[in-house]
C-alpha atoms as a PDB file:
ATOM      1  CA  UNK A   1      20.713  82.021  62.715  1.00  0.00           C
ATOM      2  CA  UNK A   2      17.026  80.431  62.901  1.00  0.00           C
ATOM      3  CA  UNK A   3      16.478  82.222  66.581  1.00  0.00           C
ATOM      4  CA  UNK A   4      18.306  85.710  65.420  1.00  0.00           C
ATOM      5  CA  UNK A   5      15.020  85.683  62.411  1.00  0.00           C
ATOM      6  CA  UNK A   6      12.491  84.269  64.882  1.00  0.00           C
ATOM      7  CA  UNK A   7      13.393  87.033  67.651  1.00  0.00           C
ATOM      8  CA  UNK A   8      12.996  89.699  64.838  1.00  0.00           C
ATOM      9  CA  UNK A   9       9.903  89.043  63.558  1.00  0.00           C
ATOM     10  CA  UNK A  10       8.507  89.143  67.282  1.00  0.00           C
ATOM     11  CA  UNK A  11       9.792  92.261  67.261  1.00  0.00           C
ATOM     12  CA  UNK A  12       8.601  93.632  64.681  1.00  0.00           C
ATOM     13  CA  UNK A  13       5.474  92.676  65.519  1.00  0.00           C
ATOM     14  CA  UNK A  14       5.414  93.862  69.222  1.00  0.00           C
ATOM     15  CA  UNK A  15       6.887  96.983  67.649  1.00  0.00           C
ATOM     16  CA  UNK A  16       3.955  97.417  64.579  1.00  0.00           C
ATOM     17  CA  UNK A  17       0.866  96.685  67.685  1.00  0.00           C
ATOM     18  CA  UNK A  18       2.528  99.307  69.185  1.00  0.00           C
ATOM     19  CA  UNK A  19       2.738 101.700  66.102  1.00  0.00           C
ATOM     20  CA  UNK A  20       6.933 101.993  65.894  1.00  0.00           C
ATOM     21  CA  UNK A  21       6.588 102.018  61.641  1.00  0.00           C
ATOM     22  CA  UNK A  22       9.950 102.826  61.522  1.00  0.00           C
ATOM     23  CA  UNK A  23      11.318  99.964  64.044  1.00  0.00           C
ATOM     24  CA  UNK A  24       8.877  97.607  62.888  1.00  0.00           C
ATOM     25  CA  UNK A  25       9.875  97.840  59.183  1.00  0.00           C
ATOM     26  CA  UNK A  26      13.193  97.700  60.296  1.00  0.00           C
ATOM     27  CA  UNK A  27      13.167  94.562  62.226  1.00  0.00           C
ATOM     28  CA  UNK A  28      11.488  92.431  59.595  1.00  0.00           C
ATOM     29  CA  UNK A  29      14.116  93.792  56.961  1.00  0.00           C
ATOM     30  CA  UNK A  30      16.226  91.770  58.951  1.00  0.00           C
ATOM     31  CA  UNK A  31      14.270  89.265  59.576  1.00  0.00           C
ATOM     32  CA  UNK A  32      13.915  88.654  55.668  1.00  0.00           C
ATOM     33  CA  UNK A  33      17.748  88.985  55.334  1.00  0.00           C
ATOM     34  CA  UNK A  34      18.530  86.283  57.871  1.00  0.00           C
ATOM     35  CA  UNK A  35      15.778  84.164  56.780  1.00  0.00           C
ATOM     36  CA  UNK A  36      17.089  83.898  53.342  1.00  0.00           C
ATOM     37  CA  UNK A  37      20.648  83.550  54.196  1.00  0.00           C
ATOM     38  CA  UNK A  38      19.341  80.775  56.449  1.00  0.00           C
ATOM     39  CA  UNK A  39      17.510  79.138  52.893  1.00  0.00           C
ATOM     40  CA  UNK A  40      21.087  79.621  51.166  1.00  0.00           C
ATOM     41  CA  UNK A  41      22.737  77.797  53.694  1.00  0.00           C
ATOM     42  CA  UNK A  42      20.275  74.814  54.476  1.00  0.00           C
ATOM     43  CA  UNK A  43      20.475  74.064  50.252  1.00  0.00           C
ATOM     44  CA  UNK A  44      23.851  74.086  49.973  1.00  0.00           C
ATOM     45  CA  UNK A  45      24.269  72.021  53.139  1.00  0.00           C
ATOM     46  CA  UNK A  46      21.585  69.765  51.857  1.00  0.00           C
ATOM     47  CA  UNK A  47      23.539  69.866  48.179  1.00  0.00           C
ATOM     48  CA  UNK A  48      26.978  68.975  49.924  1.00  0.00           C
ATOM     49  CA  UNK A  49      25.783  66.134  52.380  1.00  0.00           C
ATOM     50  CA  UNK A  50      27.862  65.128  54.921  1.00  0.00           C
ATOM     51  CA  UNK A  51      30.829  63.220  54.189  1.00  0.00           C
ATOM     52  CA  UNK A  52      32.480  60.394  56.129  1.00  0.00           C
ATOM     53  CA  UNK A  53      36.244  60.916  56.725  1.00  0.00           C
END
């Protein structure tokens, strides 16, 4: 989920040097979405631990 939030913020980038506003602001929406989703789920891995069975 890490690489889907790094390849959006590149493009949103490539697309804002390029003036897409509406593309741009649109990838890093996403970017912020799966970036934070990725925070949830590193805490509540890091809360849980892994177990031994």
């Amino acid at each position: 989920m890490l690489r889907w939030t790094v390849t959006f913020i590149i493009l949103a980038i490539i697309a804002a040097v390029f003036g897409f506003g509406g593309i741009a602001e649109g990838a890093a929406d996403i970017a912020k979405i799966l970036f934070y989703i990725f925070l949830v789920l590193l805490v509540v891995s890091l809360i849980t631990g892994r177990r031994k069975l």
